[in-house]
Protein backbone atom coordinates (compact mmCIF):
# COMPACT_ATOMS: atom_id res chain seq x y z
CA UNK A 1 -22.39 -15.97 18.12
CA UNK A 2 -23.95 -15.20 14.91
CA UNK A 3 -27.65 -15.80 14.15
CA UNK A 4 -28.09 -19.24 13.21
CA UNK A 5 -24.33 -20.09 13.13
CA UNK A 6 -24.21 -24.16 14.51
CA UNK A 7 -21.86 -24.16 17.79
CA UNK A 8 -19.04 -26.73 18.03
CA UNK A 9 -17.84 -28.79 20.60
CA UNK A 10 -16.10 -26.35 23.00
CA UNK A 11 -12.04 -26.79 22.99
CA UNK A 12 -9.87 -27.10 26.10
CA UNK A 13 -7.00 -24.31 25.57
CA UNK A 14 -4.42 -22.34 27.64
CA UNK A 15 -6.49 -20.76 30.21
CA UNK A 16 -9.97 -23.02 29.51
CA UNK A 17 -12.44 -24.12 27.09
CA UNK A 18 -13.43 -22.31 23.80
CA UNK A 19 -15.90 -22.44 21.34
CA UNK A 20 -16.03 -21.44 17.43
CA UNK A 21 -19.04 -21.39 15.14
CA UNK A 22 -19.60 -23.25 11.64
CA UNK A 23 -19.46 -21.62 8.68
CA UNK A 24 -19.94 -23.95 5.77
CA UNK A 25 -17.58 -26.66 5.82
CA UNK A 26 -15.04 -24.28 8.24
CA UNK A 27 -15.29 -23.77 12.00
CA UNK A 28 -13.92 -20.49 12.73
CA UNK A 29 -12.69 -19.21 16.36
CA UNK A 30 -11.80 -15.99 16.86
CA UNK A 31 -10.21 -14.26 19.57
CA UNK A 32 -8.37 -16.83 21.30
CA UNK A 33 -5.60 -15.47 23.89
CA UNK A 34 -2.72 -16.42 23.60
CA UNK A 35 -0.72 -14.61 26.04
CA UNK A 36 -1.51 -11.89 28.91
CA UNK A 37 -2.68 -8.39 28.61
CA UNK A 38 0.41 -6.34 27.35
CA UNK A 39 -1.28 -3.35 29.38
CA UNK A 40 0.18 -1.17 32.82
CA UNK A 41 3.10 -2.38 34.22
CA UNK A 42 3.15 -5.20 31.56
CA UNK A 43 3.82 -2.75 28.63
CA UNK A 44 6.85 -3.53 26.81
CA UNK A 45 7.36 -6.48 28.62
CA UNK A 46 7.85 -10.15 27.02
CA UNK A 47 4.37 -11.75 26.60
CA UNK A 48 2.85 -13.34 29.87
CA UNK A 49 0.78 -16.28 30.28
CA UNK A 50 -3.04 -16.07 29.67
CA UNK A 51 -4.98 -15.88 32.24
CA UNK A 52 -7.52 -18.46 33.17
CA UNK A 53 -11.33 -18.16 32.75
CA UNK A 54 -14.59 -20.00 33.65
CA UNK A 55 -17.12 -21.56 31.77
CA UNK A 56 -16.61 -21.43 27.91
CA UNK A 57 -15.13 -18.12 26.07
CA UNK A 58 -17.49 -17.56 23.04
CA UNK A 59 -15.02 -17.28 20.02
CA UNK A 60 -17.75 -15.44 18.00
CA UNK A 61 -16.29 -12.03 17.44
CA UNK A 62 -12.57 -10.86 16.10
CA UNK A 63 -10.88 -8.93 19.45
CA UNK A 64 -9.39 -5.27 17.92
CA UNK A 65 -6.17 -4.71 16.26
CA UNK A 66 -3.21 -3.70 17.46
CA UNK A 67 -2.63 0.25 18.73
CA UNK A 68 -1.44 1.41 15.23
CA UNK A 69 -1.65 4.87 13.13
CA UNK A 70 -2.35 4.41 9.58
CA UNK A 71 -3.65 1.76 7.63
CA UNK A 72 -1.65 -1.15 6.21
CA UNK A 73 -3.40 -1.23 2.72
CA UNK A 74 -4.97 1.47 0.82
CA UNK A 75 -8.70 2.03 0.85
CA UNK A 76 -8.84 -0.41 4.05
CA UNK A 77 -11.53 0.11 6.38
CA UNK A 78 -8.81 1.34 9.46
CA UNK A 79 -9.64 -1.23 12.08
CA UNK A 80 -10.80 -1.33 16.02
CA UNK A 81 -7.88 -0.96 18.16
CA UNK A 82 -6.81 -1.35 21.72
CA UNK A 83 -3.73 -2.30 23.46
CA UNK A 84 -5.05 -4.97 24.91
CA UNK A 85 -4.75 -7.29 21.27
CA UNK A 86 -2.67 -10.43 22.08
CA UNK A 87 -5.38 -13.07 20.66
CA UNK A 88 -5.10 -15.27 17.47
CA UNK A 89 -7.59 -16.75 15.27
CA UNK A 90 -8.05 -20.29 13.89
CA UNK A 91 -10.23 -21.81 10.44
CA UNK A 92 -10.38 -25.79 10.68
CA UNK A 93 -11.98 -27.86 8.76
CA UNK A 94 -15.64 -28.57 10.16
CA UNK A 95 -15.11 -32.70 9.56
CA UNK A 96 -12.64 -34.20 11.59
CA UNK A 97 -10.82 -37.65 10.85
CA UNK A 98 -8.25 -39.83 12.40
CA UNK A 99 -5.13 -37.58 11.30
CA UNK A 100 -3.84 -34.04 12.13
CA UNK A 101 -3.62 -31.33 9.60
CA UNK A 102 -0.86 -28.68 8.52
CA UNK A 103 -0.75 -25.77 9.67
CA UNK A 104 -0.66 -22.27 8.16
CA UNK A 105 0.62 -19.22 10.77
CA UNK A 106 -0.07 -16.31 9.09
CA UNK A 107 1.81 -13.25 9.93
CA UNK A 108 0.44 -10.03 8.63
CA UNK A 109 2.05 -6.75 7.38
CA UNK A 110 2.29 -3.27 8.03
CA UNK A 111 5.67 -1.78 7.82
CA UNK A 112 5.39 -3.20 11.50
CA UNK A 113 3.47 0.10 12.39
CA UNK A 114 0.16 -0.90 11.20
CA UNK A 115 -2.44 -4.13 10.07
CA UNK A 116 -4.59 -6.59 11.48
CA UNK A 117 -4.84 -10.21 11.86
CA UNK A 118 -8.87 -10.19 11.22
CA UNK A 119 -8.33 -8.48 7.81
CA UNK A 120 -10.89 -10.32 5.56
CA UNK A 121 -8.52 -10.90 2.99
CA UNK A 122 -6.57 -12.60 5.43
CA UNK A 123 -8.84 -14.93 6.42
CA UNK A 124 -8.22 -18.92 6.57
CA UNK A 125 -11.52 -20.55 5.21
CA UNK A 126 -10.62 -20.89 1.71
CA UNK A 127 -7.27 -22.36 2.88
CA UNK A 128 -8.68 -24.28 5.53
CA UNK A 129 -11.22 -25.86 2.87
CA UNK A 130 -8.12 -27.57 1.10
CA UNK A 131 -7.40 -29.62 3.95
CA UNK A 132 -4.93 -27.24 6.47
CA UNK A 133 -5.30 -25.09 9.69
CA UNK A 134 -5.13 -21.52 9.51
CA UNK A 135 -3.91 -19.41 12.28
CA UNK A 136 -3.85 -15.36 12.19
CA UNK A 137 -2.30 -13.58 14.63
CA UNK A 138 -1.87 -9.91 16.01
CA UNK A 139 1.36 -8.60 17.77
CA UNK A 140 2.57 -5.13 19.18
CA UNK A 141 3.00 -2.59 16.96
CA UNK A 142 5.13 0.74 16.60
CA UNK A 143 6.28 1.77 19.73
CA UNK A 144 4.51 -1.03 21.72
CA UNK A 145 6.43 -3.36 19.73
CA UNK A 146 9.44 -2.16 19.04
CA UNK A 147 10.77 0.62 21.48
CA UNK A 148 14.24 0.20 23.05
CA UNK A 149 15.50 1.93 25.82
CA UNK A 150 18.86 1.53 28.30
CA UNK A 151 16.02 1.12 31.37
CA UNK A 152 14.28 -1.65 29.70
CA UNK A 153 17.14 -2.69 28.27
CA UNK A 154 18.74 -3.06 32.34
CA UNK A 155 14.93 -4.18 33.35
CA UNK A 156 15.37 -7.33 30.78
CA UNK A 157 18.18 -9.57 33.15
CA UNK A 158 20.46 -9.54 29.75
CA UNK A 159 17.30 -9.77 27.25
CA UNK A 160 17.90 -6.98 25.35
CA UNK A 161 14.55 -4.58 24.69
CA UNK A 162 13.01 -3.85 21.47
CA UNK A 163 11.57 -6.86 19.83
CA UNK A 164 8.01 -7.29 22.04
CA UNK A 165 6.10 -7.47 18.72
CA UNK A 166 8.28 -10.11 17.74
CA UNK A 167 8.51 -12.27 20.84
CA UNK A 168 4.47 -11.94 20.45
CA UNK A 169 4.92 -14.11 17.41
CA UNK A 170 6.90 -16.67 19.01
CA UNK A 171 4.36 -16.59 22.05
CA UNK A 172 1.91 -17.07 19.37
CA UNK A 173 3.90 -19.91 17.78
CA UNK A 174 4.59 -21.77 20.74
CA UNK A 175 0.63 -21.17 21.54
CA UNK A 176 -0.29 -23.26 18.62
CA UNK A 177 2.58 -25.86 19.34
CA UNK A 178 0.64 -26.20 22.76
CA UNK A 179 -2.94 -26.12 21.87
CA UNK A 180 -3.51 -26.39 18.07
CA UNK A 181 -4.07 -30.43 18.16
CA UNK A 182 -7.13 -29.70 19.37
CA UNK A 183 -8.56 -28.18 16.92
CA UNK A 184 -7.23 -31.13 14.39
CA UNK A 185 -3.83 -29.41 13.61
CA UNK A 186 -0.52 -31.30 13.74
CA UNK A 187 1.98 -29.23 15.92
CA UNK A 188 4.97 -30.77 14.08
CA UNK A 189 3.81 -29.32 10.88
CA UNK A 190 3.73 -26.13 11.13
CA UNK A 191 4.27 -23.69 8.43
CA UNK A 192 4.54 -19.67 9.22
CA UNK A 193 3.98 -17.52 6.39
CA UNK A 194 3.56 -13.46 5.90
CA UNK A 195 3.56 -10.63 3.23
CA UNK A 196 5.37 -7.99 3.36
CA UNK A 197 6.28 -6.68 7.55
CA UNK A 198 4.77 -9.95 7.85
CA UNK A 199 7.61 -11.46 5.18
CA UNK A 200 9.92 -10.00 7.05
CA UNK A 201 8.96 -11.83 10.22
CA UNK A 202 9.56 -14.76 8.56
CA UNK A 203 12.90 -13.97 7.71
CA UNK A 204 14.12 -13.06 11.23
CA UNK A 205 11.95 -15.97 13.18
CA UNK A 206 14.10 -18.15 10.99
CA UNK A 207 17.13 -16.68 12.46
CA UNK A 208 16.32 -15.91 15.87
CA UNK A 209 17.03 -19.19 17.83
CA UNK A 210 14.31 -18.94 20.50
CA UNK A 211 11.71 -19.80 17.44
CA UNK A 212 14.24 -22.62 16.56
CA UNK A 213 11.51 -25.95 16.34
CA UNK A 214 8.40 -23.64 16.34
CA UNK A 215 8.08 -24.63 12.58
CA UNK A 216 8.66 -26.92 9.94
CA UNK A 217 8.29 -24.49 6.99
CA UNK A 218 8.25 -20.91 5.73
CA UNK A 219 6.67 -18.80 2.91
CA UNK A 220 7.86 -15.60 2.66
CA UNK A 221 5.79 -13.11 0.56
CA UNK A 222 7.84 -9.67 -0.56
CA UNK A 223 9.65 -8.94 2.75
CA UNK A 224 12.93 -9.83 4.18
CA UNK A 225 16.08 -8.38 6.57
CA UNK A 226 18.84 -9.37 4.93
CA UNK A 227 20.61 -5.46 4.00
CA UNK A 228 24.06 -4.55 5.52
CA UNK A 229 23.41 -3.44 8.74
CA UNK A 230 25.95 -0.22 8.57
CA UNK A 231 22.82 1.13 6.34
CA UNK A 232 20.53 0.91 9.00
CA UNK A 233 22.62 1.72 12.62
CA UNK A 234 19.02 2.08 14.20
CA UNK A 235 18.51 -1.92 14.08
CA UNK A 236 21.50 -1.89 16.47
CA UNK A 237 20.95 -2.28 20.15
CA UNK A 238 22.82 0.91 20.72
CA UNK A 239 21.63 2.91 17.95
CA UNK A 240 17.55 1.84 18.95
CA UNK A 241 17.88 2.67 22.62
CA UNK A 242 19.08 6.59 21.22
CA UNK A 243 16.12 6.08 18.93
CA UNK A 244 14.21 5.34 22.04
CA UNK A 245 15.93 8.14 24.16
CA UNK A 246 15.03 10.63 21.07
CA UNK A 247 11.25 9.22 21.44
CA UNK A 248 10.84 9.79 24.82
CA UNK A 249 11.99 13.10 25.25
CA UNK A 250 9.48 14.02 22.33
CA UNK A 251 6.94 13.21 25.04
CA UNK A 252 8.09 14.24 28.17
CA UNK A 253 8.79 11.54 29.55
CA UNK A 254 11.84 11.12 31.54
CA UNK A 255 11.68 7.47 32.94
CA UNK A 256 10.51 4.31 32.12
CA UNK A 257 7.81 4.69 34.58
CA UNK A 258 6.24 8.04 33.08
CA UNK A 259 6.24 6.15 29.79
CA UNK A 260 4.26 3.52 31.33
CA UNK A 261 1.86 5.83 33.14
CA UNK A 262 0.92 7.22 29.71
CA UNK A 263 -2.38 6.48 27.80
CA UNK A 264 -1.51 4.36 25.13
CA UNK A 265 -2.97 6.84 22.63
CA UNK A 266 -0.39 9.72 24.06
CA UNK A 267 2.36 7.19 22.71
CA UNK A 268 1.35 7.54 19.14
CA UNK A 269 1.17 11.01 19.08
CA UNK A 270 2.22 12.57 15.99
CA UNK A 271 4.72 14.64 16.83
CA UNK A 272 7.12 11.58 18.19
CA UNK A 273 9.64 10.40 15.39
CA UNK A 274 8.52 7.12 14.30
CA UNK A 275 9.83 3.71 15.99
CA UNK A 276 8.33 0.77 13.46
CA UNK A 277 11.36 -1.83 13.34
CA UNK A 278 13.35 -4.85 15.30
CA UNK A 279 16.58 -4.95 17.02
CA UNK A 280 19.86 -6.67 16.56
CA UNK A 281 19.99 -6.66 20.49
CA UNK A 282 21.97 -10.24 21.40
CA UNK A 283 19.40 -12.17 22.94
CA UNK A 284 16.11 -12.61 20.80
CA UNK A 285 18.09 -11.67 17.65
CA UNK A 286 21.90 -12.35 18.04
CA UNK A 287 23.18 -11.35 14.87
CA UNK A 288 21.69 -10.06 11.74
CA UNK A 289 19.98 -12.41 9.32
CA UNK A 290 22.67 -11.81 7.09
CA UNK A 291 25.29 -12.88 9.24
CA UNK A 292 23.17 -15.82 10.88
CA UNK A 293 22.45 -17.57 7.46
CA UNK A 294 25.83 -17.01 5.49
CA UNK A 295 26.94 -18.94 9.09
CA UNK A 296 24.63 -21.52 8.51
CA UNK A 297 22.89 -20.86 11.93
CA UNK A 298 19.06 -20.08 10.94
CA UNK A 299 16.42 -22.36 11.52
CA UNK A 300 17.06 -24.52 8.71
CA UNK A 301 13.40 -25.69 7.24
CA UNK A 302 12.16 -25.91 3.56
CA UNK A 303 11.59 -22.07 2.33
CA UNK A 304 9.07 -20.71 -0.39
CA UNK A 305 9.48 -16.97 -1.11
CA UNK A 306 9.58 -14.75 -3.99
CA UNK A 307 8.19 -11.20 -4.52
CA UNK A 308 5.92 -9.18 -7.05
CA UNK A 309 6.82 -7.57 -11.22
CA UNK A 310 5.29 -4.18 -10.11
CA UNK A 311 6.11 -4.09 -6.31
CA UNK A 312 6.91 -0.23 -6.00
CA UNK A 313 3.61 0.92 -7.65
CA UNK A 314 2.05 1.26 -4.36
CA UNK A 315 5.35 3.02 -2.73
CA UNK A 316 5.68 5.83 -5.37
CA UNK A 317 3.84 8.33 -7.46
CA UNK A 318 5.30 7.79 -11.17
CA UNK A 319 3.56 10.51 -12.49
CA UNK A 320 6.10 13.35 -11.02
CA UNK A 321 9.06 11.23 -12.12
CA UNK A 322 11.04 12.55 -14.85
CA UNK A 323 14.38 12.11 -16.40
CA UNK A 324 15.77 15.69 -16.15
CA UNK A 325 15.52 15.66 -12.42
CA UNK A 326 15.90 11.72 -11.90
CA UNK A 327 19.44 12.08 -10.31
CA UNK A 328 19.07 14.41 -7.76
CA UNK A 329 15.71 12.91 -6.44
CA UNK A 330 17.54 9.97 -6.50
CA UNK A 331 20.21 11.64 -3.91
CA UNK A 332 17.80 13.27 -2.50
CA UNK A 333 15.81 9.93 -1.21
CA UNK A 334 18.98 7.73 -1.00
CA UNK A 335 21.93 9.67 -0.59
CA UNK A 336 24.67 9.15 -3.29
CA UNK A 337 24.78 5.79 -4.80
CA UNK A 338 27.82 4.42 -6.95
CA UNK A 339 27.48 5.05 -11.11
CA UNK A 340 26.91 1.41 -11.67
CA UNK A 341 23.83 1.30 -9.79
CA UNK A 342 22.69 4.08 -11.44
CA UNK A 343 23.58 2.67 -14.71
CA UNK A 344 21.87 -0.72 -14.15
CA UNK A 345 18.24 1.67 -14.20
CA UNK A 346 18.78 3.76 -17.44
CA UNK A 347 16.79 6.85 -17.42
CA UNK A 348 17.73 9.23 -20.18
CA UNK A 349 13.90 9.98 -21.19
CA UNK A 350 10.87 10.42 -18.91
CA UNK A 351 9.02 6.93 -19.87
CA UNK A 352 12.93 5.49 -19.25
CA UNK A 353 12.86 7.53 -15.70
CA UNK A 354 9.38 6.16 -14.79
CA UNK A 355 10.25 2.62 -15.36
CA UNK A 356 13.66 3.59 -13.78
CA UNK A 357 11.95 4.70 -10.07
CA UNK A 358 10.05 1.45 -9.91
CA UNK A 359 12.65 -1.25 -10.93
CA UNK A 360 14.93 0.36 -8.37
CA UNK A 361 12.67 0.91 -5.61
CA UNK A 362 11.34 -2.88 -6.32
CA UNK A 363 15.09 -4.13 -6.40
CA UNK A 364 16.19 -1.96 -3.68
CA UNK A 365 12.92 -2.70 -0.98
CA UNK A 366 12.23 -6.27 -2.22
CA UNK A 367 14.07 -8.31 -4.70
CA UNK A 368 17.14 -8.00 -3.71
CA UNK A 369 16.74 -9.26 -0.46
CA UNK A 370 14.36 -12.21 -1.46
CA UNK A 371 16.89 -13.37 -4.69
CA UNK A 372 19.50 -13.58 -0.90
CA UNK A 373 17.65 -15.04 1.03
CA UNK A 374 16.60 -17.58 -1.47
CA UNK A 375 20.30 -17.70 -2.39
CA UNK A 376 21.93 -17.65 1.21
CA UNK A 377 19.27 -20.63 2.34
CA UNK A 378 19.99 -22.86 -0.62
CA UNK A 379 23.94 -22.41 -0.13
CA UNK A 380 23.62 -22.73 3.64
CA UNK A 381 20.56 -25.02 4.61
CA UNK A 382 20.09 -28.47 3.66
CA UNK A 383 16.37 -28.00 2.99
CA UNK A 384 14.24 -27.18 -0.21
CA UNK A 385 13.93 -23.61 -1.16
CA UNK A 386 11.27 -22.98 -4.04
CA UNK A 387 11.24 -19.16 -5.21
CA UNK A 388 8.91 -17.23 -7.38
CA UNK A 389 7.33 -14.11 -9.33
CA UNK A 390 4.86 -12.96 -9.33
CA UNK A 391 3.50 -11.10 -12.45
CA UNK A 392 -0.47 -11.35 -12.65
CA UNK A 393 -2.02 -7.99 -13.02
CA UNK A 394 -5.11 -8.26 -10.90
CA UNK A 395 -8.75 -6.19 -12.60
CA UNK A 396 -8.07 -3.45 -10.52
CA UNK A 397 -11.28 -0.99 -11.72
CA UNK A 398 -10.51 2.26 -13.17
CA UNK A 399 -10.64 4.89 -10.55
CA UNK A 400 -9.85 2.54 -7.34
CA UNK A 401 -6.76 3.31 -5.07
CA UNK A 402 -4.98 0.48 -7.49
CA UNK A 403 -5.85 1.61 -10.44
CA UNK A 404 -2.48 1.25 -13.31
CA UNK A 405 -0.79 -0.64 -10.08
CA UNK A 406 0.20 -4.00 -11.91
CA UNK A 407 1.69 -6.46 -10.33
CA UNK A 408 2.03 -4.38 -7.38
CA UNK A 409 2.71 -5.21 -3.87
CA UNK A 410 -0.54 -6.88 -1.85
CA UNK A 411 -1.37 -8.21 -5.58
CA UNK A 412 -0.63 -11.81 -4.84
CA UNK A 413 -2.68 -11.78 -1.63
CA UNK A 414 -6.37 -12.03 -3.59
CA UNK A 415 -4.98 -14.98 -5.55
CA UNK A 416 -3.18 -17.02 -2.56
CA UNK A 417 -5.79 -16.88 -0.19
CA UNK A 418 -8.28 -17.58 -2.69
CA UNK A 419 -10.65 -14.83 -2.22
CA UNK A 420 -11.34 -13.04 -5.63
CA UNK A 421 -14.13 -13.57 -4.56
CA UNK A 422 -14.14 -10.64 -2.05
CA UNK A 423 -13.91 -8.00 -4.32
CA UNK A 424 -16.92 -7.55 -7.36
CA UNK A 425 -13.61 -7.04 -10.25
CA UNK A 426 -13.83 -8.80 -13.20
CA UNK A 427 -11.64 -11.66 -12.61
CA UNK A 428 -11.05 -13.89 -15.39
CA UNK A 429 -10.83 -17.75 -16.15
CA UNK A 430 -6.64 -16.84 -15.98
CA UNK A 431 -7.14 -15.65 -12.64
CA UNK A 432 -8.95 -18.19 -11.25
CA UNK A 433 -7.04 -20.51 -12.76
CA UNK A 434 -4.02 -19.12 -11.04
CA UNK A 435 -5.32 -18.83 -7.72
CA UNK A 436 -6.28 -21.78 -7.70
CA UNK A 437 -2.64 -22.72 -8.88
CA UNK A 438 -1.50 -20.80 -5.98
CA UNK A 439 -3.30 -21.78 -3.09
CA UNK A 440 -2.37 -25.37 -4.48
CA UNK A 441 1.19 -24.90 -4.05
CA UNK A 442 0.75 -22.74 -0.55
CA UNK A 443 -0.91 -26.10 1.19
CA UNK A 444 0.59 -28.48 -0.88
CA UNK A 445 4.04 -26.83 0.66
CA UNK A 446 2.65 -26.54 3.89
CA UNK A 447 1.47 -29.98 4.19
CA UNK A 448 4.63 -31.56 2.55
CA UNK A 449 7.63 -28.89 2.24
CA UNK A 450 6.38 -29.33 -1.97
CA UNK A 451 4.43 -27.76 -3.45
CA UNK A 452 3.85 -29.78 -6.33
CA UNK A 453 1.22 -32.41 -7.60
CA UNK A 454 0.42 -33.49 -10.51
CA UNK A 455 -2.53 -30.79 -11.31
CA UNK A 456 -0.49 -27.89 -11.62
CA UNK A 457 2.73 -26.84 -13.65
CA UNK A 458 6.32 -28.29 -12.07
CA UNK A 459 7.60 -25.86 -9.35
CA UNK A 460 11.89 -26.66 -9.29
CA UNK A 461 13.95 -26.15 -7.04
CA UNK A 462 16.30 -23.44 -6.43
CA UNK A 463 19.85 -23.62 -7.16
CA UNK A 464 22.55 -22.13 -4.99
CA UNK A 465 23.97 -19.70 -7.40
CA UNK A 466 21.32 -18.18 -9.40
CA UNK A 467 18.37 -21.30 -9.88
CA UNK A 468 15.33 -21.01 -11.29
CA UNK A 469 12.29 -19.08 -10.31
CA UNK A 470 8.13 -20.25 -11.00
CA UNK A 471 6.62 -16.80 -12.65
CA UNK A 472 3.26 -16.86 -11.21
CA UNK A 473 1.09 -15.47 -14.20
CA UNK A 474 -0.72 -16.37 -17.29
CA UNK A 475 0.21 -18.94 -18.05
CA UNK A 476 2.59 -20.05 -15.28
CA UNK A 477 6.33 -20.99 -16.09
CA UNK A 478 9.26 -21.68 -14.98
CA UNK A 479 12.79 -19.60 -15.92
CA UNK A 480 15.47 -17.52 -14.56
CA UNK A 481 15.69 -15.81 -11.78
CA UNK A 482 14.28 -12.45 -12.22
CA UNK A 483 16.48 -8.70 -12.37
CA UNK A 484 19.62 -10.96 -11.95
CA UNK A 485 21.50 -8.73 -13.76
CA UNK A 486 20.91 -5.44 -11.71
CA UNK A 487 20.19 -7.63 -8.56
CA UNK A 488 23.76 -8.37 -8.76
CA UNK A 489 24.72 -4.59 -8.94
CA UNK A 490 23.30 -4.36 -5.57
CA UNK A 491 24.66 -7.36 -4.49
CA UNK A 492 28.10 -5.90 -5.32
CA UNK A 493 27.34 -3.04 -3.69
CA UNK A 494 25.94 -4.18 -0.10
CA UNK A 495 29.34 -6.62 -0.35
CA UNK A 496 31.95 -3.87 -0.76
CA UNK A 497 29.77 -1.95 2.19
CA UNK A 498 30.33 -4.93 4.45
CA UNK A 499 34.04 -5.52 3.17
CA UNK A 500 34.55 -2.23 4.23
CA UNK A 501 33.31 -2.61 7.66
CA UNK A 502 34.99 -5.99 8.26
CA UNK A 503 38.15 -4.30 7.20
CA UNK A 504 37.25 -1.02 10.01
CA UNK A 505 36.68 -3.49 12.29
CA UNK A 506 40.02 -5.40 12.10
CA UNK A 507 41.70 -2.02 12.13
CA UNK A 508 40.08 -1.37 15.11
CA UNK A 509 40.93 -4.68 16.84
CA UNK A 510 44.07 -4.66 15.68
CA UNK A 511 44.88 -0.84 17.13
CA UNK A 512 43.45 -2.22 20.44
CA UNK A 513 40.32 -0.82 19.97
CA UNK A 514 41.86 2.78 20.17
């Protein structure tokens, strides 16, 4: 507990009674298990119920991160980790009344390889101080989260393997619909929001059904799964478990049970290929997102996404682009792509190039799949969807790791958790003003699937074909939806690639599967 911190009333949870400490007008508790040890013969295995304890857990101290590699932001400090990392932490408001609160789940990001849930930038208490419960939460990472393999695949009884780090989440989520009451939270409003990895969670815990009424509402922050599969075999059940196979191998390993006997650090070793995404594997995700929301089968809640002007700044270095070789690195990254993609990004000098690189790596990593989601849950839901950009450029300091970054991804973070505060930039009245704009509409959304009132600028609606997005600068407007017109290119593109497949398919079916 820290010096001079006042105690609160301990809270009766899963497994017994916790306590947080005051800080300001916030009680924070950190720590908090929500589900067993994923350790020894519990390793990629679903989550497990806590286990009990006496007396009263001290929720005084964040438990480590996830077993990662990496960091999940630049210049982060990397974090404490262990495998043991299943816990959750809560903000509340210190004063309780009569009523519950909303509540915010935040999910964080990572590239679902790395990132933490304790993250100060992540924390709830300037949230929490507008009236709503924050949770954070961690969940299995890289391989621990996301390896598949034909034993565990058998071990499952029909559930697939692959998704642990995402059937973390949903232990997490059904945690809070247990237990957050307690701590002045209302379990049947429940929003669950991420950036980035975390986005992306979002996106696929709206269309797995075993997180079907585990929320009322999403925000989705630049990150969603919404490509044509055929571009990504490896988020097939069949295609991960030879992922898995390949993994293995690479470290000698030829069971389940030498994988299990292995120190967790031995499983990140750097000369295994990579394995840092979920699975299409027919029982925690049946279908791809895609397919689940043009059916109208997603958890069908009001949605708030939108991504960032500048996204790719922190993906590539501009300075080596350059028009005369633009093409082939082009191929060289992506593979051929057809002329009218390439034509949507022209690049016939080097500023041209530069500007090229980042619209298409924003387009291609981020906007095109949050202008379809927004598009596919407005067509196919019945519930609000309110989409945005963002196009602030935060006082990144000469000389930092952000420096010339823009509107880059993580930008948005500082401003909708309201903590400029955490970083000694020169942050101006605009800024301020815009956070506070932001996390207005963030718990105004969460507490009412709106996110307007009448002290900031009208957010619209989205319309199912193109709609309207809120630009999230200075000053704060509404208009079109942003990089429609080479969105679309992509959009064309990503249809003929699943035309062509459907039409394989029925060629298939129709030859008998010969």
């Amino acid at each position: 507990m820290a010096t001079g911190a006042p105690r609160a009333a301990p809270v009766q949870v899963d497994g017994g009674q916790v306590q947080g400490e005051g800080v300001g007008a916030v009680t924070v508790y950190k720590a908090i298990p929500f589900a067993a040890p994923p350790v020894g013969a519990l390793r990629w295995r679903a989550p497990g119920p806590v286990a009990t304890w006496s007396g009263v857990r001290q929720a005084a101290s964040f438990a480590p991160a996830c077993m990662q590699t990496g960091v999940s932001m630049p210049g982060e400090t990397p974090p404490k980790v262990s495998e043991d990392c299943l816990y959750l932490n809560i903000w509340t408001p210190a004063k309780r009344t009569g009523r519950r609160r909303a509540v915010m789940v935040f999910i964080h990001g990572g590239g679902f390889s790395n990132g933490s849930a304790s993250m100060p930038l992540y924390w709830g208490d300037e949230l929490a101080r507008r009236d709503v419960v924050v949770v954070t939460l961690g969940y299995r990472l890289g391989p621990f989260g996301f390896l598949a393999l034909p034993e565990l695949t058998a071990e499952s009884g029909g559930h697939g393997s692959g998704n642990y780090g995402l059937l973390d989440q949903i232990a997490a989520l059904s945690w809070v619909k247990r237990n957050i009451a307690a701590f002045g939270g209302d379990p049947d409003r429940v929003t669950i929001f991420g950036q980035s990895a975390g986005s992306m969670s979002v996106s696929l815990l709206m269309a797995t059904p075993l997180a079907k009424g585990l929320f009322e509402r999403a925000i989705g922050e630049s990150g969603g799964v919404f490509e044509p599969l055929q571009l990504a075999p490896d988020w097939l059940l069949a295609g991960a478990q030879r992922q898995g196979e390949v993994y293995a191998a690479s470290l000698g390993a030829a069971s389940l049970a030498e994988l299990r006997a292995l120190p967790a650090a031995r499983l990140l070793d750097g000369k295994a290929p990579t394995i840092t995404h979920p699975v299409i594997d027919g029982f925690t995700l049946t279908a791809s997102p895609f397919e689940i929301f043009s059916e109208g089968r997603q958890n069908d809640v009001p949605l708030l996404i939108g991504f960032n002007e500048a996204e790719a700044r922190s993906l590539v270095d501009l300075s080596v682009v350059r028009a005369a070789t633009f093409d082939a690195d082009i191929r060289s990254a992506f593979g051929p792509l057809p002329p009218a993609l390439m034509a949507a990004y022209p690049h016939a000098t080097d500023p041209q190039a530069k500007q090229a690189r980042a619209d298409f790596e924003r387009d291609l990593r981020f906007g095109w799949d949050m202008w379809t989601w927004a598009r596919l849950q407005a067509a196919k839901g019945s519930s609000a969807v309110y989409y945005y950009h963002f196009t602030q450029t935060p006082p990144f300091p000469p000389g930092s790791v952000y420096a010339g970054w823009g509107a880059s991804h993580y930008a948005e973070l500082w401003y909708s958790f309201g903590h400029l505060g955490q970083e000694p930039w020169a942050w101006t009245s605009d800024d301020r003003g815009l956070s506070k704009a932001m996390t207005t509409y963030w718990t105004n959304f969460a507490k009412t699937g709106d996110p307007n009132d009448p002290s900031v600028p009208t957010w619209p609606r989205f319309a199912k074909v193109l709609g309207q997005a809120l630009y999230l600068g200075t000053p704060i407007a509404v208009g079109g939806a942003p990089d429609a017109n080479s969105l679309a290119v992509f959009d064309a593109v990503y249809a003929r690639v699943r035309g062509e497949a459907k039409t394989q398919a029925d060629g298939a079916v129709g030859d008998g599967g010969k």
